[in-house]
Protein backbone atom coordinates (compact mmCIF):
# COMPACT_ATOMS: atom_id res chain seq x y z
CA UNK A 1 45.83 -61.88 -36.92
CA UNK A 2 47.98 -59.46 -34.94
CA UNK A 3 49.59 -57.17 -36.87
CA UNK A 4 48.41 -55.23 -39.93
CA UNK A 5 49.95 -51.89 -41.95
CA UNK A 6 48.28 -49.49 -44.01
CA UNK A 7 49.47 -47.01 -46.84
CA UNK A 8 48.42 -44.22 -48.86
CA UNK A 9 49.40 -44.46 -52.64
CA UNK A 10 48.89 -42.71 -55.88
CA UNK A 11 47.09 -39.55 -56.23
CA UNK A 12 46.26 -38.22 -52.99
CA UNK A 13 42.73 -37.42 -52.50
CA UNK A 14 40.62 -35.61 -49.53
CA UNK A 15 39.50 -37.74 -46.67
CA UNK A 16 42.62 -40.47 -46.80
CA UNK A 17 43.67 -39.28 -43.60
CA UNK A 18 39.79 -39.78 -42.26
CA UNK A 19 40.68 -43.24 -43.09
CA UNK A 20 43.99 -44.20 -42.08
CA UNK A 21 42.50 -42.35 -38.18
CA UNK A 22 39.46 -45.35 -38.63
CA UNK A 23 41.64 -48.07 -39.76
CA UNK A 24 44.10 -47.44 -36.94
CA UNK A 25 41.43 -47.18 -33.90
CA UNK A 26 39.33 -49.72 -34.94
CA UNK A 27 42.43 -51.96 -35.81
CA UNK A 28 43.28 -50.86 -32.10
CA UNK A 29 39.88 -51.09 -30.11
CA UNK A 30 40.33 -54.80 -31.77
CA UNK A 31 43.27 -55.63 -30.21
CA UNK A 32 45.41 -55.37 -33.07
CA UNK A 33 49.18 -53.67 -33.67
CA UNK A 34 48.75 -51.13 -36.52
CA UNK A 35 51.80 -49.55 -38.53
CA UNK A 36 51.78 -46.82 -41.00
CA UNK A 37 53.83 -47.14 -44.03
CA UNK A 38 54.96 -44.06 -45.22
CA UNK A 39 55.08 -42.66 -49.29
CA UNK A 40 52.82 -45.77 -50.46
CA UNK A 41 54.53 -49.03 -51.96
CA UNK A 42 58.12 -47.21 -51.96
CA UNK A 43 57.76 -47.61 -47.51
CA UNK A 44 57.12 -51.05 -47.94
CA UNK A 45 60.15 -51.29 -50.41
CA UNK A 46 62.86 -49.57 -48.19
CA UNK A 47 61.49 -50.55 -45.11
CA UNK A 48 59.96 -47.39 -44.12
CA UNK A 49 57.45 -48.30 -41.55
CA UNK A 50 56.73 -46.96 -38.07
CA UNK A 51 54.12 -48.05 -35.28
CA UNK A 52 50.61 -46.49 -34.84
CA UNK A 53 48.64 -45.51 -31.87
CA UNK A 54 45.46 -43.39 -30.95
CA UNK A 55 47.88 -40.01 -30.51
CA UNK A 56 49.46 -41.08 -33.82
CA UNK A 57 45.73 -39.96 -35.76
CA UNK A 58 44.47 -37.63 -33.43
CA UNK A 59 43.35 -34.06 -35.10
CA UNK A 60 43.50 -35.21 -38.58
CA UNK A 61 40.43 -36.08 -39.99
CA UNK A 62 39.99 -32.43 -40.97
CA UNK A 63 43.02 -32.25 -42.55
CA UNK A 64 43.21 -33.01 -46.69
CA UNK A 65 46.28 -34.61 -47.95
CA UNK A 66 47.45 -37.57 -46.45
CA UNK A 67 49.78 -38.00 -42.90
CA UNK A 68 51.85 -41.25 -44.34
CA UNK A 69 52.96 -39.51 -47.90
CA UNK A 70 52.14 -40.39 -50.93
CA UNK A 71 54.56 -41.80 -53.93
CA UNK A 72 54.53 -44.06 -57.33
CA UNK A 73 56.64 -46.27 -56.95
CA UNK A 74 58.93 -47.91 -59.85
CA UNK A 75 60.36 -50.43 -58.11
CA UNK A 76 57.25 -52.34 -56.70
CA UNK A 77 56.26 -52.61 -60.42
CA UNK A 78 59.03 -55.40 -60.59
CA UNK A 79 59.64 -59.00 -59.05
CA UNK A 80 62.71 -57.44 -57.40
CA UNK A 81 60.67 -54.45 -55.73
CA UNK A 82 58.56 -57.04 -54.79
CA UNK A 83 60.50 -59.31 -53.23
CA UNK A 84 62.37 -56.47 -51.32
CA UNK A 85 58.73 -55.41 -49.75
CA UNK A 86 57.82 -58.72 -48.60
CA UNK A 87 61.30 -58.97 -46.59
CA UNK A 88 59.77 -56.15 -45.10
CA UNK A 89 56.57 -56.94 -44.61
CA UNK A 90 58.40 -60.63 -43.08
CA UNK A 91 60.35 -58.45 -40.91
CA UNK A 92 58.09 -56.28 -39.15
CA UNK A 93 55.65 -59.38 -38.80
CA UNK A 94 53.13 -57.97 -40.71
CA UNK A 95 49.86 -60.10 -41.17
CA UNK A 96 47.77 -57.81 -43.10
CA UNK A 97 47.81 -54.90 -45.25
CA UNK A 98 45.48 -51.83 -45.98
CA UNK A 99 45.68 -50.12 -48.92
CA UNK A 100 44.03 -46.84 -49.93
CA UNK A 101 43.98 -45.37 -53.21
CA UNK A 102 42.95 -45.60 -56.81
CA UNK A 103 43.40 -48.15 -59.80
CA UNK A 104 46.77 -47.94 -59.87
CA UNK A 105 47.23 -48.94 -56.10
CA UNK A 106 44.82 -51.64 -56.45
CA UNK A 107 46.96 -53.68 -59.01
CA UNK A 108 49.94 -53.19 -56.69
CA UNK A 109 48.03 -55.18 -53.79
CA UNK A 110 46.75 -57.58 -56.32
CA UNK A 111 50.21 -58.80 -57.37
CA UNK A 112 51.33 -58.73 -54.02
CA UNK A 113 48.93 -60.98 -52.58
CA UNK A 114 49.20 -63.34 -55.82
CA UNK A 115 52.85 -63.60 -55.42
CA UNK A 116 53.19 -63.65 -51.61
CA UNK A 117 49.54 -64.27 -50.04
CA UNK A 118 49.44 -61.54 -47.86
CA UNK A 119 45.74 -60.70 -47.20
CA UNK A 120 45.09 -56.94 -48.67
CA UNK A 121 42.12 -55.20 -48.75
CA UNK A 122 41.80 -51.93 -50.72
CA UNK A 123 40.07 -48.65 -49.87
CA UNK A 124 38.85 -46.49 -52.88
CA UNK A 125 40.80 -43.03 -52.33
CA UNK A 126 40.61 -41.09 -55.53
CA UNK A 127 38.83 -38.20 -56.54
CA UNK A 128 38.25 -39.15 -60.43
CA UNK A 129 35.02 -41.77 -58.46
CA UNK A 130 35.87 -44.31 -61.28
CA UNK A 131 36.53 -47.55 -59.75
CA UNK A 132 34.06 -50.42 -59.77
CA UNK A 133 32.41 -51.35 -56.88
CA UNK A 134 31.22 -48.18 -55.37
CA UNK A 135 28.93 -45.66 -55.79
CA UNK A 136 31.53 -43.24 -54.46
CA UNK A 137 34.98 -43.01 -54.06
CA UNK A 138 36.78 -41.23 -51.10
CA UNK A 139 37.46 -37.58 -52.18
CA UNK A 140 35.20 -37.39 -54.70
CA UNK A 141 32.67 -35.27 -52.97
CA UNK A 142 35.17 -32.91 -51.54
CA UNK A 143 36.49 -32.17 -55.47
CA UNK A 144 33.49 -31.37 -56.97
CA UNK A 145 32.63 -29.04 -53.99
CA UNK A 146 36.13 -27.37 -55.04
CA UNK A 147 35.45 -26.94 -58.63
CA UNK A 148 32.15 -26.01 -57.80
CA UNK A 149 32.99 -23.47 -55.62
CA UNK A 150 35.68 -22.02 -58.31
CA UNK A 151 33.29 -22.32 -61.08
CA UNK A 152 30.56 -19.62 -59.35
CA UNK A 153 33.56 -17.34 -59.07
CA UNK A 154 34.21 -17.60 -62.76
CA UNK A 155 30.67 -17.43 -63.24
CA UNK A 156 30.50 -13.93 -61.73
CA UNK A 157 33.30 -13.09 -63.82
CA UNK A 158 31.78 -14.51 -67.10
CA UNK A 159 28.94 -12.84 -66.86
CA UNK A 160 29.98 -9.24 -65.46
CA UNK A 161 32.10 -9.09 -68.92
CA UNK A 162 30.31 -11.07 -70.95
CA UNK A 163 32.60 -13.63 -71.52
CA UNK A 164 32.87 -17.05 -72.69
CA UNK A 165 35.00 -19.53 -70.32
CA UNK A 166 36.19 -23.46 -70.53
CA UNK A 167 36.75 -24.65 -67.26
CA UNK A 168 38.94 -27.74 -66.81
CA UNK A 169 38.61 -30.37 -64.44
CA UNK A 170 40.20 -33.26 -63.70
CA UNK A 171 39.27 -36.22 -64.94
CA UNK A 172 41.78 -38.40 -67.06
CA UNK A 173 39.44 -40.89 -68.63
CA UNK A 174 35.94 -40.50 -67.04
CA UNK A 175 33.59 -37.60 -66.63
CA UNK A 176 31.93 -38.31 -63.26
CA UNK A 177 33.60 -34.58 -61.96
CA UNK A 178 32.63 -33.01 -64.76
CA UNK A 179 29.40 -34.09 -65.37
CA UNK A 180 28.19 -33.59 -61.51
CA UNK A 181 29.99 -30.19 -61.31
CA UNK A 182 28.43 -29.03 -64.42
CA UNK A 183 25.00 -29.79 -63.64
CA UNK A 184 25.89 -27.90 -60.49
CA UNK A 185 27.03 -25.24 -61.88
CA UNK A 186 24.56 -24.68 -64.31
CA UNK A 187 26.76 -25.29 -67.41
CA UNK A 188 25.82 -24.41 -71.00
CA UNK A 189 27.96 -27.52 -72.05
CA UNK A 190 29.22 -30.49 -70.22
CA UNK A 191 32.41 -32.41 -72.35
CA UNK A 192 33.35 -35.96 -70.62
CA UNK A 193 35.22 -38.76 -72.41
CA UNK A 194 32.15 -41.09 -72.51
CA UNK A 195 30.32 -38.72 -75.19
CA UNK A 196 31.64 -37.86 -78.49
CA UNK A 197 31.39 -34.05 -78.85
CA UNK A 198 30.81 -32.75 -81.90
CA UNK A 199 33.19 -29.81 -82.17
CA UNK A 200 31.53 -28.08 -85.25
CA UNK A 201 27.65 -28.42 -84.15
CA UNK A 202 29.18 -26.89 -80.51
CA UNK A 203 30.49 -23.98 -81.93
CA UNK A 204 27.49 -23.58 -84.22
CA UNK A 205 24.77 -23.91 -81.05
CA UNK A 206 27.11 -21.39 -79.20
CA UNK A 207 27.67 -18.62 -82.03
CA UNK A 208 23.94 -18.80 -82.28
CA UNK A 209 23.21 -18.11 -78.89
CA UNK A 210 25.53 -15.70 -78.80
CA UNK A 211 23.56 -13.76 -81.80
CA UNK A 212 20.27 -14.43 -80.08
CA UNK A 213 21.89 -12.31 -77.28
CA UNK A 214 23.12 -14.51 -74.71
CA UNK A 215 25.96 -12.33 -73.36
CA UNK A 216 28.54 -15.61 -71.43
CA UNK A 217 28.99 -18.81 -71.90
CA UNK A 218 30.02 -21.84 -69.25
CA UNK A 219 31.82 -24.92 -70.74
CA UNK A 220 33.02 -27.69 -68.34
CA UNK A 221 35.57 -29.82 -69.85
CA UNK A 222 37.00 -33.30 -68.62
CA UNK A 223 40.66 -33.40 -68.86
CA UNK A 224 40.47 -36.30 -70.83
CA UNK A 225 37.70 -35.46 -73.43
CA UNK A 226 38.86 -37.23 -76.46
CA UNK A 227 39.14 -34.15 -79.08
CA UNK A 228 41.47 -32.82 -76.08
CA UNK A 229 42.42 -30.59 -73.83
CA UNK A 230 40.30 -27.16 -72.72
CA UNK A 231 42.58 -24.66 -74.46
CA UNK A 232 42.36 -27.14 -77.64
CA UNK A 233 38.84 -27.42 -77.32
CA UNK A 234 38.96 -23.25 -77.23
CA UNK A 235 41.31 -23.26 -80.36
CA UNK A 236 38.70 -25.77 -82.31
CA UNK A 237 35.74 -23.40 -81.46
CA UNK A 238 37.27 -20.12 -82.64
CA UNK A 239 38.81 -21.49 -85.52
CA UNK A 240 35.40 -22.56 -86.42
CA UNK A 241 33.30 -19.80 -84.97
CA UNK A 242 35.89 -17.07 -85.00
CA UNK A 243 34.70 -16.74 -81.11
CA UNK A 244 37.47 -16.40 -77.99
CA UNK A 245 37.33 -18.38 -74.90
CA UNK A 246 39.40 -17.74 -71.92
CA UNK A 247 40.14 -20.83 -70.45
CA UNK A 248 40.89 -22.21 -66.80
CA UNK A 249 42.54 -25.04 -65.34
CA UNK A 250 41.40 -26.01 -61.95
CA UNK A 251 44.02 -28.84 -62.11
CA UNK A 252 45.52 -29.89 -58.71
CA UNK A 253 43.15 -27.49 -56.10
CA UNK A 254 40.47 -30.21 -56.84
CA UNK A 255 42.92 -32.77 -54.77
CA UNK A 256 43.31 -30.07 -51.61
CA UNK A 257 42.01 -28.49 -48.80
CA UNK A 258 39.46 -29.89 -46.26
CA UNK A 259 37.27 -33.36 -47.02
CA UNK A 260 33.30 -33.00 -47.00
CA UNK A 261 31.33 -34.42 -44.42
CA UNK A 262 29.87 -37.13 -46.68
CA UNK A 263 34.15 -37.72 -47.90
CA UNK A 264 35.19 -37.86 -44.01
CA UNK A 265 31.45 -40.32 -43.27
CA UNK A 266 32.67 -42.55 -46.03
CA UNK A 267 35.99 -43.11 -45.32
CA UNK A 268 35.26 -43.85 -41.72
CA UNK A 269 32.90 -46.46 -42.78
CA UNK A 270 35.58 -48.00 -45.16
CA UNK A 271 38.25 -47.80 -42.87
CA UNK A 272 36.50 -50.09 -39.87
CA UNK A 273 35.48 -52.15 -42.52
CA UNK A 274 38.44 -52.92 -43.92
CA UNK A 275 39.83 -54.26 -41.03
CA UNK A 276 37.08 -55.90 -39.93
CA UNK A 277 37.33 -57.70 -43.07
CA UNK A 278 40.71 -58.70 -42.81
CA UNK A 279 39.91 -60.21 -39.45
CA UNK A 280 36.93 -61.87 -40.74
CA UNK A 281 39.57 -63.42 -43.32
CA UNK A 282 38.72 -61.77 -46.56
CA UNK A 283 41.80 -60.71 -48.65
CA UNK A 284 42.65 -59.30 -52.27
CA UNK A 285 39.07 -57.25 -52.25
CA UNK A 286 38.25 -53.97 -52.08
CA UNK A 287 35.47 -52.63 -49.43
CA UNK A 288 33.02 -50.12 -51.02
CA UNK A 289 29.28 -48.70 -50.17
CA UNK A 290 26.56 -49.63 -52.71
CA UNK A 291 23.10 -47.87 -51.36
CA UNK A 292 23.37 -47.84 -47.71
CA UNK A 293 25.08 -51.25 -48.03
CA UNK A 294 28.98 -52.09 -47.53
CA UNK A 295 30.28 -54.35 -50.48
CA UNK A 296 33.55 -56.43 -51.32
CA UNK A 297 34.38 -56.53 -55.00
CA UNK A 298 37.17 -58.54 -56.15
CA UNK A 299 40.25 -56.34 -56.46
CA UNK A 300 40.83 -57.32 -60.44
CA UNK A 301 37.45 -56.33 -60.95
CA UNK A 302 37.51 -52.82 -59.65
CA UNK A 303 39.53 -51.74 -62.84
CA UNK A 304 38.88 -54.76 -65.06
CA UNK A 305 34.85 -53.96 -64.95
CA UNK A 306 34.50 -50.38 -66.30
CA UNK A 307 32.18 -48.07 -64.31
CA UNK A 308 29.78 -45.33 -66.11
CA UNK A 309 28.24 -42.01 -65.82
CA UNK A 310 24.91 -42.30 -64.41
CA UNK A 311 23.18 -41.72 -68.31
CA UNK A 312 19.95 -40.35 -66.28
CA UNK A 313 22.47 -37.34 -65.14
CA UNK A 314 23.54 -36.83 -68.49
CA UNK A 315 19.76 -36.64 -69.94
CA UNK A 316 19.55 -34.43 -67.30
CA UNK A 317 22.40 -32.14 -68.49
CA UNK A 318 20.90 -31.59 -71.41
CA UNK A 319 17.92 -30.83 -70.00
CA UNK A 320 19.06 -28.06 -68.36
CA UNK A 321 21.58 -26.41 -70.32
């Protein structure tokens, strides 16, 4: 192998560029060419593609976001897209491909390689943490130290006027922000997808504490809890409780600023290792850390195998509410 690319797609999410800066020195250092595709699968579509070297990922590893764009692209979803990207990927004599992201990228390089055989290894990049075959996911750490840090501000609010807040977090169909944020940040209630909440026995167990004097109340809420949204959630409880919530939506400052130490450690580890296992011939895998350990999981598994909430966290949240 001589050549490889790597690209950024879906949601972007802290400590990508700490990865594409690993991929493309140790692809380097290796003796390989490395290009960058820009905006994700819609580069490799219209041929946007441009060569790598050590200046190209100097002073970013600080930096959140991600230097080759980000994009979902529509037209790699069909045959046609796909054919149009591997003229591409023919024509700049690509070998290999890197790509970092979530589920959604995932089943992009999975078809790919079906259809054309290019060897494609994925790197987890999303802060949601719910893709099997890792412990954690690239950005995840950085988000909950976001919402964290947002969350002791509203704290200080909550309880100077004795108020009751939902916070939001993201989250579209696991809890593994909310449920490590809340714990966190000492939470009276934690709502995540995988637990049915009981809406009327909430609002009960608050109103009650609110009559045995307790002057605020902290609810953390998963944008994809199941009886819905936060300012739903607040509508439910007042309607039952005749109590007010003011609600907050962290929304898209969890995906910003400045990746964690463990986030930036991660995704260098992920990043050599993906091309080290492209040279070693692995393809259509992604490369994770289980323990201390690096793993490959099969690429269809990482979104056809569901991963959980750690249930020892949620005992715990209870616990300590």
């Amino acid at each position: 192998m001589k050549k490889i690319g790597v690209l950024t797609s879906g949601g972007d999410a802290p400590g990508m560029n700490a990865a594409i800066r690993a991929v493309v020195r140790t692809a380097l250092k290796e003796g390989l060419e490395v290009v960058g595709i820009e905006r994700g699968y819609t580069g490799l579509v219209y041929d946007e593609v441009r060569p790598m070297n050590r200046h190209s990922v100097s002073n970013i590893i600080q930096r959140g976001g991600t230097i080759l764009k980000t994009s979902r692209c529509d037209e790699f979803k069909t045959p046609k897209g796909r054919e149009d990207a591997w003229k591409v990927v023919e024509q700049n004599e690509i070998e290999g491909l890197v790509t970092i992201g979530g589920d959604g990228t995932f089943h992009g390089a999975h078809f790919f390689y079906e259809e054309f055989g290019l060897p494609v290894i994925g790197i987890p990049g999303t802060i949601d943490n719910d893709l099997y075959g890792t412990d954690y996911t690239i950005g995840f750490d950085t988000a909950v130290n976001i919402a964290l840090d947002a969350i002791d501000k509203i704290r200080d609010t909550a309880d100077s006027h004795e108020r009751m807040f939902i916070v939001e977090v993201m989250g579209r169909h696991t809890g593994f922000i909310a449920l490590d944020v809340g714990i966190a940040g000492g939470a009276e209630e934690i709502l995540i997808p995988e637990i049915k909440t009981d809406i009327s026995a909430l609002a009960d167990r608050i109103y009650n504490e609110r009559k045995a004097g307790k002057s605020s109340t902290l609810i953390i809420c998963a944008e994809g809890e199941e009886e819905g949204n936060a300012f739903a959630i607040a509508h439910k409880i007042k309607r039952i409780s005749g109590m007010a919530f003011k609600v907050v939506v962290l929304g898209h400052i969890q995906r910003g600023g400045a990746p964690t130490y463990r986030d930036r450690l991660l995704a260098g580890k992920l990043g050599s290792e993906a091309v080290f296992a492209l040279q070693n011939g692995q393809k259509d895998v992604m490369v994770g850390e289980s323990g201390d350990k690096i793993v490959f999981t099969d690429l269809q598994e990482t979104w056809t195998k569901s991963k959980t909430v750690d249930q020892k966290l949620v005992n715990l949240s209870l616990l300590l509410a």
